[in-house]
PDB file of N, CA and C in Angstrom:
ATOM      1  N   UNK A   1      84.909 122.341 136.507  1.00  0.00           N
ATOM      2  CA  UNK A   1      85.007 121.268 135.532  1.00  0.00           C
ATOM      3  C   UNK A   1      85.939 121.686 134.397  1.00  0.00           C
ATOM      4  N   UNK A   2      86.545 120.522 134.077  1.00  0.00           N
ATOM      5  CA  UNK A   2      87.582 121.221 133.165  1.00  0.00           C
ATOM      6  C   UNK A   2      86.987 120.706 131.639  1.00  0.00           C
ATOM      7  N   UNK A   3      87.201 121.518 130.603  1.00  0.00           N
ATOM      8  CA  UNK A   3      87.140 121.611 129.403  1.00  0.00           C
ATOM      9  C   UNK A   3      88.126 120.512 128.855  1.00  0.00           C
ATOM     10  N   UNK A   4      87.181 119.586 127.715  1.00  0.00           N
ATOM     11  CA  UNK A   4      88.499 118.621 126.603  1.00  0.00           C
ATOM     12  C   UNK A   4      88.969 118.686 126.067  1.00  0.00           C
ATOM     13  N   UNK A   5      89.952 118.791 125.654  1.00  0.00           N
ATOM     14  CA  UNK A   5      90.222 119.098 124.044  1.00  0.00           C
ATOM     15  C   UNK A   5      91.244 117.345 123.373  1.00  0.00           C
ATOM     16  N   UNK A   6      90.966 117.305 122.416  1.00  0.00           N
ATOM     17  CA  UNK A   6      91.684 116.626 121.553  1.00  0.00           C
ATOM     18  C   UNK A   6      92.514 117.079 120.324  1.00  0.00           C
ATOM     19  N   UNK A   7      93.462 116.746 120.130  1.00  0.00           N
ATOM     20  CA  UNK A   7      94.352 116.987 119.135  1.00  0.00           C
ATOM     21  C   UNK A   7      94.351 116.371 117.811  1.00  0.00           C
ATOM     22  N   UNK A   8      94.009 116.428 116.426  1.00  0.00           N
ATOM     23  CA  UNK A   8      94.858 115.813 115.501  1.00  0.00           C
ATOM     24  C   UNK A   8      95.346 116.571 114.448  1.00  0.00           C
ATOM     25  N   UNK A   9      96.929 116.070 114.600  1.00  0.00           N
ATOM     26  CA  UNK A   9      97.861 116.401 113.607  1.00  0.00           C
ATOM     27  C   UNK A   9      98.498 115.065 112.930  1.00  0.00           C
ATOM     28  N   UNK A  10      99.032 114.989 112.043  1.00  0.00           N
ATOM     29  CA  UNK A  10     100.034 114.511 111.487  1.00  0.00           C
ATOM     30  C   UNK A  10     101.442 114.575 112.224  1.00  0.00           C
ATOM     31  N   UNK A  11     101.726 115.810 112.424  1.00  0.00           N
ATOM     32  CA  UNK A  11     102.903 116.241 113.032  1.00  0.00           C
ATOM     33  C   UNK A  11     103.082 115.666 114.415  1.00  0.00           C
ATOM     34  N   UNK A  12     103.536 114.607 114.831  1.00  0.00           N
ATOM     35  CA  UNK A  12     103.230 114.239 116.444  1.00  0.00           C
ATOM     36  C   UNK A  12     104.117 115.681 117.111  1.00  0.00           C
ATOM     37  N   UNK A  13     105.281 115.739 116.547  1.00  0.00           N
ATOM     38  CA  UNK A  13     106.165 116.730 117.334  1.00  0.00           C
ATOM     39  C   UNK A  13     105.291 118.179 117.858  1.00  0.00           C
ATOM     40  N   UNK A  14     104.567 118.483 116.578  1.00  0.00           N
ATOM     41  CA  UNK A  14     103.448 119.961 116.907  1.00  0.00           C
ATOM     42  C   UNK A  14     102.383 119.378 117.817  1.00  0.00           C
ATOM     43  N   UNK A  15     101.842 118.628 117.555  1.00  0.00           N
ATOM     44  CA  UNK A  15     100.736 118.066 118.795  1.00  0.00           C
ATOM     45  C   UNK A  15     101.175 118.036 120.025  1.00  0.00           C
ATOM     46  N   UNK A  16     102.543 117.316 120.502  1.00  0.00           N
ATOM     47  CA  UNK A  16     102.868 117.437 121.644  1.00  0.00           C
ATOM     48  C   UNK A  16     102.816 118.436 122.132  1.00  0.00           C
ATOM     49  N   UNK A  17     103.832 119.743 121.394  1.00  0.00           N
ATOM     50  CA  UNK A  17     103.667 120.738 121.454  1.00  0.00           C
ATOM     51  C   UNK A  17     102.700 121.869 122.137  1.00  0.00           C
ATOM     52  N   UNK A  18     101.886 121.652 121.320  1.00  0.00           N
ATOM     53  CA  UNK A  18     100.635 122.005 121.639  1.00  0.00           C
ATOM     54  C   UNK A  18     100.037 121.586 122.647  1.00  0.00           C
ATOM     55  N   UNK A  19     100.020 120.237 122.871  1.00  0.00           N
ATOM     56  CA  UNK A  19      99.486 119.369 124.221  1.00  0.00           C
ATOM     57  C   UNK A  19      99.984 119.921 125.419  1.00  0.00           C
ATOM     58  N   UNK A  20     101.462 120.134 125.336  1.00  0.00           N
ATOM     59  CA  UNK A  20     101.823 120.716 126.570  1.00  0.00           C
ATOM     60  C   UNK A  20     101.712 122.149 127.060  1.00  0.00           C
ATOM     61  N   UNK A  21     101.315 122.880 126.349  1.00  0.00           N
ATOM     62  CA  UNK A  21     101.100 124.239 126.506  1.00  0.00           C
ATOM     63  C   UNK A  21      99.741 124.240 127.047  1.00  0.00           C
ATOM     64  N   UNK A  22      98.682 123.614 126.605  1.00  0.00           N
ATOM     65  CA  UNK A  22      97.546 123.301 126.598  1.00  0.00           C
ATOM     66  C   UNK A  22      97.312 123.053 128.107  1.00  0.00           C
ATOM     67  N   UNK A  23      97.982 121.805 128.533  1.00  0.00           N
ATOM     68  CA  UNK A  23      98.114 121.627 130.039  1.00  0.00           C
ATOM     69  C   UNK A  23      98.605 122.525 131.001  1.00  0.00           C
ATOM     70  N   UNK A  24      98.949 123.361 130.700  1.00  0.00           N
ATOM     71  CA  UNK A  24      99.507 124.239 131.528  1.00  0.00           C
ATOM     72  C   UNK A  24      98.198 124.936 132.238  1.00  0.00           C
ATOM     73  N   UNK A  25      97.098 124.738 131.316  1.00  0.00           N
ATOM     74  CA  UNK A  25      95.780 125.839 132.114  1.00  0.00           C
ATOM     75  C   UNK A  25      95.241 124.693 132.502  1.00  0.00           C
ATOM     76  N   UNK A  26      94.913 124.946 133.561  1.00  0.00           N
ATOM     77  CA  UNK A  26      93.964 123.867 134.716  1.00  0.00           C
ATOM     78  C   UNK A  26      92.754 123.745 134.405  1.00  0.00           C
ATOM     79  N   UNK A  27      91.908 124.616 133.653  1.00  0.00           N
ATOM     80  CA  UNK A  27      90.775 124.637 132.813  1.00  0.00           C
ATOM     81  C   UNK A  27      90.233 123.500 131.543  1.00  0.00           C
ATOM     82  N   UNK A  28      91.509 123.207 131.462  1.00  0.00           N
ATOM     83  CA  UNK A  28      91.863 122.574 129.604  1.00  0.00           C
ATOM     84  C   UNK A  28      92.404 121.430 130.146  1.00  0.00           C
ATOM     85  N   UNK A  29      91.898 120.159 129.792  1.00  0.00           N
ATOM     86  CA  UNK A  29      92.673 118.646 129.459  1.00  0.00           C
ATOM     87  C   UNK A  29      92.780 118.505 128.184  1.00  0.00           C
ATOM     88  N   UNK A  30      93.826 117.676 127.971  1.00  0.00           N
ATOM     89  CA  UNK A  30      93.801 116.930 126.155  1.00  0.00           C
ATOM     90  C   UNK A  30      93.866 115.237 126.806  1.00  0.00           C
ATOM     91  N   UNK A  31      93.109 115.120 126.255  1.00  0.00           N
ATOM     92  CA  UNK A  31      92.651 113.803 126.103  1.00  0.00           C
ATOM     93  C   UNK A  31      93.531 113.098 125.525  1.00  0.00           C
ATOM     94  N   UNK A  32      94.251 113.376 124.339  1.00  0.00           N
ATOM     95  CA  UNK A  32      94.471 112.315 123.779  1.00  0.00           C
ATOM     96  C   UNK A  32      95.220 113.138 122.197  1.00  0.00           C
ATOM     97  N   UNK A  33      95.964 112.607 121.524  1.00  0.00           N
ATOM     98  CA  UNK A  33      96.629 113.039 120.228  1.00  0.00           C
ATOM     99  C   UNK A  33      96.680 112.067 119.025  1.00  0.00           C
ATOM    100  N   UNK A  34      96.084 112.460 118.148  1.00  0.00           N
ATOM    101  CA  UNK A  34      95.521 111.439 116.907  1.00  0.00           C
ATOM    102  C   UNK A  34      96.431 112.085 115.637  1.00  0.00           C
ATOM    103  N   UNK A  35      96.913 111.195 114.709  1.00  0.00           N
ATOM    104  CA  UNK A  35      97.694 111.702 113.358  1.00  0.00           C
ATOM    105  C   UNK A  35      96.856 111.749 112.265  1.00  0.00           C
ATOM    106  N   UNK A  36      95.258 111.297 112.204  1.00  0.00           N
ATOM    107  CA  UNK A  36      94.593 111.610 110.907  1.00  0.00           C
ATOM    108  C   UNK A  36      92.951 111.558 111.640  1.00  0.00           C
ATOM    109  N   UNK A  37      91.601 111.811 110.639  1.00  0.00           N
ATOM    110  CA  UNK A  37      90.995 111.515 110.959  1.00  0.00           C
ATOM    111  C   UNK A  37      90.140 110.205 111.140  1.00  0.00           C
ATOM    112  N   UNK A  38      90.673 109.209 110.585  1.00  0.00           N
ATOM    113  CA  UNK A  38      90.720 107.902 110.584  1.00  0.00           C
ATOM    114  C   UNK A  38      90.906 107.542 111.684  1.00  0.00           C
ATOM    115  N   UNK A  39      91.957 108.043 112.573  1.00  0.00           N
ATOM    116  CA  UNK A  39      92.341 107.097 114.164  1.00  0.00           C
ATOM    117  C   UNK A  39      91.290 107.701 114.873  1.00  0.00           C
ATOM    118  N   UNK A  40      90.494 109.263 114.650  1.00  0.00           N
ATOM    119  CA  UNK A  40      90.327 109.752 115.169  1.00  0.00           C
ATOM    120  C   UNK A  40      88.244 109.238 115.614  1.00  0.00           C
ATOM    121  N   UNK A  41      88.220 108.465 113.909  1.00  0.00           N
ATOM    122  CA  UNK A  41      86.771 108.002 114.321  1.00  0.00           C
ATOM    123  C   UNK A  41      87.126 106.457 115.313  1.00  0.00           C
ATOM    124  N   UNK A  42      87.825 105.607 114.748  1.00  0.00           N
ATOM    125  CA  UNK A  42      88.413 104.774 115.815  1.00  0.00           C
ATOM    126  C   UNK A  42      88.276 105.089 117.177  1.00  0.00           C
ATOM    127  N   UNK A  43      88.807 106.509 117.691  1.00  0.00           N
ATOM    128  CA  UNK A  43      88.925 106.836 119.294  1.00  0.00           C
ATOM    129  C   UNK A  43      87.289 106.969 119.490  1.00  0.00           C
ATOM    130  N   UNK A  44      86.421 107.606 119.008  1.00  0.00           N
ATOM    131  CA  UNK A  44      85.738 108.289 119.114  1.00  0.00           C
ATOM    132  C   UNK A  44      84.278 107.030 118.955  1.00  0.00           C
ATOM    133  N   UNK A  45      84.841 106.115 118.921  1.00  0.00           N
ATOM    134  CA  UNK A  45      83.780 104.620 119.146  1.00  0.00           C
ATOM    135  C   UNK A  45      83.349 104.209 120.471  1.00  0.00           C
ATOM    136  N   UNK A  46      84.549 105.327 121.246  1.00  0.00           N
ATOM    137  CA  UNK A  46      84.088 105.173 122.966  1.00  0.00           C
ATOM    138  C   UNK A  46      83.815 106.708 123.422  1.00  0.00           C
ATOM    139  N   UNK A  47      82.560 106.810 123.845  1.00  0.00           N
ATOM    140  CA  UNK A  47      82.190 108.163 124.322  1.00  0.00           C
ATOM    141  C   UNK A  47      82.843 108.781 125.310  1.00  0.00           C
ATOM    142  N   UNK A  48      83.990 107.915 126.192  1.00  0.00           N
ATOM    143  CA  UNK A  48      84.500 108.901 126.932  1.00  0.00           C
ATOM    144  C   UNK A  48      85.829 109.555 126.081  1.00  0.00           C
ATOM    145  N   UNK A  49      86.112 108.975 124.965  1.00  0.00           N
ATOM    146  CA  UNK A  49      87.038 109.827 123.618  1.00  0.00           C
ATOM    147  C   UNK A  49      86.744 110.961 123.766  1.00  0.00           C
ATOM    148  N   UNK A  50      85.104 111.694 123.334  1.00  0.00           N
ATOM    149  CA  UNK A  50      84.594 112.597 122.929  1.00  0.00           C
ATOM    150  C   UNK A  50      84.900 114.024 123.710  1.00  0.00           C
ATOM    151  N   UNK A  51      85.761 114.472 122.798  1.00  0.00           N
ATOM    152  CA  UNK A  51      86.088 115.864 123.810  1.00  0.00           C
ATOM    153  C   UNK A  51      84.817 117.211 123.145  1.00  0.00           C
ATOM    154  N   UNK A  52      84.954 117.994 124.146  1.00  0.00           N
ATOM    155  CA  UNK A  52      84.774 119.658 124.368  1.00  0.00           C
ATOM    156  C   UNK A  52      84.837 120.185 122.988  1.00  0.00           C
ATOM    157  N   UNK A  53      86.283 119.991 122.490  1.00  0.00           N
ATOM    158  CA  UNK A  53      86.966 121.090 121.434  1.00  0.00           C
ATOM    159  C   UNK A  53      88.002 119.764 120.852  1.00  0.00           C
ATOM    160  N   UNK A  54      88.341 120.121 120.000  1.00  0.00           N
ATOM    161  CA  UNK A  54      89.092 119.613 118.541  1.00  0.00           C
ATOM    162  C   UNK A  54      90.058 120.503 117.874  1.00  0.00           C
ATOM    163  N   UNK A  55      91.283 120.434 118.063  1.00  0.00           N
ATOM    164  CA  UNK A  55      92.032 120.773 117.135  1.00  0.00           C
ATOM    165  C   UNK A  55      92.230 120.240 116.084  1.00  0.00           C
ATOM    166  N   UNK A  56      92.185 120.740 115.215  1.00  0.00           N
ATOM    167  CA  UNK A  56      92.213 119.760 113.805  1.00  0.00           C
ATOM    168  C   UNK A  56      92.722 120.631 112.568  1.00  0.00           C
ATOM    169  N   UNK A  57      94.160 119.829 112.003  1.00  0.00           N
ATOM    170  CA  UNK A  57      95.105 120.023 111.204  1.00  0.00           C
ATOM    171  C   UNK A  57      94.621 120.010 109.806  1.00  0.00           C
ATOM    172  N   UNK A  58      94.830 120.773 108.534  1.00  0.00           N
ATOM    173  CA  UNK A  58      93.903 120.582 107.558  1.00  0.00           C
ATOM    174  C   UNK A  58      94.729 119.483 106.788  1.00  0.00           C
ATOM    175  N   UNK A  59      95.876 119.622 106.825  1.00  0.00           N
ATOM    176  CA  UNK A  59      96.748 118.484 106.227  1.00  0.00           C
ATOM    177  C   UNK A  59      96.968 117.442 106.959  1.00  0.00           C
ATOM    178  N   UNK A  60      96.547 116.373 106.161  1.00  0.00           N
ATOM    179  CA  UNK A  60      96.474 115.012 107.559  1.00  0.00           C
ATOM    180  C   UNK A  60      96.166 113.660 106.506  1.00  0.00           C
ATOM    181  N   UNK A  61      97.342 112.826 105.960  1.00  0.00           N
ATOM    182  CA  UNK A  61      96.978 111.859 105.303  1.00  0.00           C
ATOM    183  C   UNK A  61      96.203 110.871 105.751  1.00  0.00           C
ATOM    184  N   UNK A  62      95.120 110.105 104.901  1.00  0.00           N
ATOM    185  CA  UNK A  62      94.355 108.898 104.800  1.00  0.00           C
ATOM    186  C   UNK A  62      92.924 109.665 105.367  1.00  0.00           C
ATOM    187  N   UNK A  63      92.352 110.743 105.831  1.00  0.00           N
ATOM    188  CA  UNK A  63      91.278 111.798 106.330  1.00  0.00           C
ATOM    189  C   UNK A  63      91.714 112.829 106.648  1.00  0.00           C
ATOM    190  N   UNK A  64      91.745 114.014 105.702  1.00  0.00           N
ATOM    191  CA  UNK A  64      92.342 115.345 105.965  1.00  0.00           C
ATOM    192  C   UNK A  64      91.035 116.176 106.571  1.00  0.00           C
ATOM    193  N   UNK A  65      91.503 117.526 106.969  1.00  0.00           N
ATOM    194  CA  UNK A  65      90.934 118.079 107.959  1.00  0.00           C
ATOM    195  C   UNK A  65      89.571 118.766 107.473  1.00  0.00           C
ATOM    196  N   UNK A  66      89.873 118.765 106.601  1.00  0.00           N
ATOM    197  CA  UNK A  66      87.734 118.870 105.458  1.00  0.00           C
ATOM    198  C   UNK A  66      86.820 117.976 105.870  1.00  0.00           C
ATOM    199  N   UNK A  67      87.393 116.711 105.297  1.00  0.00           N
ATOM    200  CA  UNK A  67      86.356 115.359 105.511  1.00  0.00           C
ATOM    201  C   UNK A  67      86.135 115.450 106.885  1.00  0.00           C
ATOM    202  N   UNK A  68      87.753 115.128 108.070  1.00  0.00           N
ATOM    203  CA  UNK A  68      86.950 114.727 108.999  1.00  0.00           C
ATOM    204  C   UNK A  68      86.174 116.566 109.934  1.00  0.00           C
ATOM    205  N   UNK A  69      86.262 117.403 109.233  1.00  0.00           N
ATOM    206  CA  UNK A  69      85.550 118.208 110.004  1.00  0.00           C
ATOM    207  C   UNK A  69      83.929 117.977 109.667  1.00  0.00           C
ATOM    208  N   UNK A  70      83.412 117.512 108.298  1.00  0.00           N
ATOM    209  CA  UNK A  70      82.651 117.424 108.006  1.00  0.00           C
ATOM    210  C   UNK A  70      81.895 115.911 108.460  1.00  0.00           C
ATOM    211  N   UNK A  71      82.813 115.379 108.951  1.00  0.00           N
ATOM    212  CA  UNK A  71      82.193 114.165 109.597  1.00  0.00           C
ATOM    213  C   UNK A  71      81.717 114.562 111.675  1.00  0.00           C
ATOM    214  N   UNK A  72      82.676 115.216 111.578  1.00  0.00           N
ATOM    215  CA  UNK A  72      82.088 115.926 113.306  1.00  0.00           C
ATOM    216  C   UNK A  72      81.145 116.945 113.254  1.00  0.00           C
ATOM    217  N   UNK A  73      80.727 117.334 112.206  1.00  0.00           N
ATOM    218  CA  UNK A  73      79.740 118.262 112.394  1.00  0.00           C
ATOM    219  C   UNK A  73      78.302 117.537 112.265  1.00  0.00           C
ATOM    220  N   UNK A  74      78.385 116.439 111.242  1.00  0.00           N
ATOM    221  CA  UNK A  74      77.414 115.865 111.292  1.00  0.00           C
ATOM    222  C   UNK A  74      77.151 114.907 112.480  1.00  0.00           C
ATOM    223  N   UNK A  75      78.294 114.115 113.053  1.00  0.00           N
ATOM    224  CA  UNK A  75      77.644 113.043 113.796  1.00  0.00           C
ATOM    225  C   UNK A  75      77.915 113.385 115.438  1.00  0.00           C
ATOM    226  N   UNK A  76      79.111 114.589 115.290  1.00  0.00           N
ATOM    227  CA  UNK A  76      79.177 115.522 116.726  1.00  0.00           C
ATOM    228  C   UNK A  76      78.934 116.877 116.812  1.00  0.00           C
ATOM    229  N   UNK A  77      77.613 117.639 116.686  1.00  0.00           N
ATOM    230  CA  UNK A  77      77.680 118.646 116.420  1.00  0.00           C
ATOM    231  C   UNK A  77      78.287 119.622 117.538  1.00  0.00           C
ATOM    232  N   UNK A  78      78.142 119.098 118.960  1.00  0.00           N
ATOM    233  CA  UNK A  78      78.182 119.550 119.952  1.00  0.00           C
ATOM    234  C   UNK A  78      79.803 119.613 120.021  1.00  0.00           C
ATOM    235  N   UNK A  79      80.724 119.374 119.034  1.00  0.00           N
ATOM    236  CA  UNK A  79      82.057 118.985 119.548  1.00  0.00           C
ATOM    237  C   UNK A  79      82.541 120.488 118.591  1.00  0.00           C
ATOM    238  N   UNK A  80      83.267 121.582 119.394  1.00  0.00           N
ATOM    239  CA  UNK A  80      83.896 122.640 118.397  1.00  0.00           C
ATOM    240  C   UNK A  80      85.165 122.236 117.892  1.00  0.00           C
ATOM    241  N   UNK A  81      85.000 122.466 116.457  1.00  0.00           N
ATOM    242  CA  UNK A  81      86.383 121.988 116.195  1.00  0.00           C
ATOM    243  C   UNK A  81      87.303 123.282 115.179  1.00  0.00           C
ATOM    244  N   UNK A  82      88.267 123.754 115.877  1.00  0.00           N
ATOM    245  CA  UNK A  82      89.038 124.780 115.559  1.00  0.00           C
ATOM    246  C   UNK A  82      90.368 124.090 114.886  1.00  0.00           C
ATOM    247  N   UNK A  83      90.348 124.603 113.056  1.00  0.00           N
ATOM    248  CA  UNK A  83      91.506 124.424 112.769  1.00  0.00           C
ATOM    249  C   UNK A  83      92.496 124.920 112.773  1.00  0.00           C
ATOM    250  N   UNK A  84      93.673 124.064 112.878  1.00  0.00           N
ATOM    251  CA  UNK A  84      95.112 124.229 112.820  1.00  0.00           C
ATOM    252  C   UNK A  84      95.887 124.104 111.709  1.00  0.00           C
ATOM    253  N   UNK A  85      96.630 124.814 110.929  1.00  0.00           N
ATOM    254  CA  UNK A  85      97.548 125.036 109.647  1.00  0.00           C
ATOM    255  C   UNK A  85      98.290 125.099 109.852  1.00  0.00           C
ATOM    256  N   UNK A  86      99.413 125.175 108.613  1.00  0.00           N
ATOM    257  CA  UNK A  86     100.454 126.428 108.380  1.00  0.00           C
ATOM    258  C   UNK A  86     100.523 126.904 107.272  1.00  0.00           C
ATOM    259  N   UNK A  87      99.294 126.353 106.239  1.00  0.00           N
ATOM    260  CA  UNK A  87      99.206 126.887 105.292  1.00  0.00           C
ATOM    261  C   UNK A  87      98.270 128.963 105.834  1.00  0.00           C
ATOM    262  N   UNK A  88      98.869 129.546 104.535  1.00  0.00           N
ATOM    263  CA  UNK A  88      98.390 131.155 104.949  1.00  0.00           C
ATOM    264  C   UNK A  88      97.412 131.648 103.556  1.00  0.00           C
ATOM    265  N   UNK A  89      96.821 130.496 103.198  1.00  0.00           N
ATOM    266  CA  UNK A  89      96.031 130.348 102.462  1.00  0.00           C
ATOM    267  C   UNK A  89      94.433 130.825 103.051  1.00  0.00           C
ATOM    268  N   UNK A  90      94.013 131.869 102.582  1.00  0.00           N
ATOM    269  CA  UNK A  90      92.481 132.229 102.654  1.00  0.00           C
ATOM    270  C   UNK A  90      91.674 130.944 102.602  1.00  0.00           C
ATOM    271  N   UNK A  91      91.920 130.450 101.531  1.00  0.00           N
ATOM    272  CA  UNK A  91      90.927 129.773 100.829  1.00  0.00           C
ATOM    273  C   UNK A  91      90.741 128.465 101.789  1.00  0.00           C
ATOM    274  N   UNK A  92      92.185 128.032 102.242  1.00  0.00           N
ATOM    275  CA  UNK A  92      91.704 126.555 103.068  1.00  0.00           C
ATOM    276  C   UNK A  92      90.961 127.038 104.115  1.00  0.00           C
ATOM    277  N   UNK A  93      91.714 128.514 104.775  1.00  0.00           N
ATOM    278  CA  UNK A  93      90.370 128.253 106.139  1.00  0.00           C
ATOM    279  C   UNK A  93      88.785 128.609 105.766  1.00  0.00           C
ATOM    280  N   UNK A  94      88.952 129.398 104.734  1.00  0.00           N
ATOM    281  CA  UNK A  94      87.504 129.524 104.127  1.00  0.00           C
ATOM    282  C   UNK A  94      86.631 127.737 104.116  1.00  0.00           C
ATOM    283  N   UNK A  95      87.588 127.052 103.296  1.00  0.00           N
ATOM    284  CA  UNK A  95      86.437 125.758 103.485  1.00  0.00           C
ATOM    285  C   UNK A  95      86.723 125.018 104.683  1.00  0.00           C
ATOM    286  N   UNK A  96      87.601 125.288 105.307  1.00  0.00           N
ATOM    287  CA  UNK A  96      87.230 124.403 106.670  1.00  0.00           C
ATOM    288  C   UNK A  96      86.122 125.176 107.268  1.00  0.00           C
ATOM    289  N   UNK A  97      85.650 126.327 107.141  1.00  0.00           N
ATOM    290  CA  UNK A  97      84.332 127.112 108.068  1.00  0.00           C
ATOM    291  C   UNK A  97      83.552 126.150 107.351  1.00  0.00           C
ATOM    292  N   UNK A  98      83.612 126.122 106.032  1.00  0.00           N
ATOM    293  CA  UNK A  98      82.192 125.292 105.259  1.00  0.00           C
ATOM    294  C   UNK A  98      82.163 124.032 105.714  1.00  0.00           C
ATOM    295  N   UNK A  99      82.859 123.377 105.923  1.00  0.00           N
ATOM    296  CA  UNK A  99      83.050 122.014 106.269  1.00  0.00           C
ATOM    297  C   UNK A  99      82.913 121.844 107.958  1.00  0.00           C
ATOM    298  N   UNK A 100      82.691 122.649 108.737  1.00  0.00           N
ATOM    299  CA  UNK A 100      82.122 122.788 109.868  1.00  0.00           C
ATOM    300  C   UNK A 100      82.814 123.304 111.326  1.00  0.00           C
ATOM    301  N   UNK A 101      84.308 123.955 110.939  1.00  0.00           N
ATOM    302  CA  UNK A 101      85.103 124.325 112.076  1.00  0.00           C
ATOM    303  C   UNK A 101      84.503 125.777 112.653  1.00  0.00           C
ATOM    304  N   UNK A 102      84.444 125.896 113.778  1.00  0.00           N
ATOM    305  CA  UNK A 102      84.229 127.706 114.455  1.00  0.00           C
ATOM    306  C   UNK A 102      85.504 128.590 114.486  1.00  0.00           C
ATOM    307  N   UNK A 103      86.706 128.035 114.036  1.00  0.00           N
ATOM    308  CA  UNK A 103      87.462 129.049 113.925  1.00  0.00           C
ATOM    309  C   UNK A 103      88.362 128.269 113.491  1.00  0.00           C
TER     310      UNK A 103
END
């Protein structure tokens, strides 16, 4: 059985990115690539949306990657969601752990 993952960035160009590397392991699907967390509760109104794993960008206009991590922890706990930066800032990944990401 293969593992889900979903993407959201802002950046479509890095998501793709990412998407396609991603596919390369037969283990791993991506479902799907979202630009904020806003589209992302939208997708996620249909349970077959609901992936495995979550990439999730901390910069992300109209629901940045705090809120909506803190919205998947509460209403998906079962969903891991590992953030993605480019900030080299301690401090943001420090509160994305608080706000509910595993790595």
């Amino acid at each position: 059985m293969s593992t889900s993952i979903v993407i959201a960035d802002d950046h479509l160009l890095i998501a793709k990115a990412i998407s396609g590397i991603i596919e390369q392991f037969r283990h791993f699907t991506v479902l799907y690539e979202v630009e904020n967390g806003l589209a992302l509760q939208e997708k996620f109104k249909n349970p077959k949306n609901i992936p495995d794993i979550l990439l999730l960008d901390i910069s992300m206009p109209l629901m940045d990657g705090f809120e909506t991590a803190r919205w998947i922890s509460q209403e998906y706990p079962h969903v891991q969601v590992m953030a993605l930066t480019m900030q080299n800032e301690d401090e943001a990944l420090i509160k994305m752990i608080k706000s509910g990401a595993k790595g």
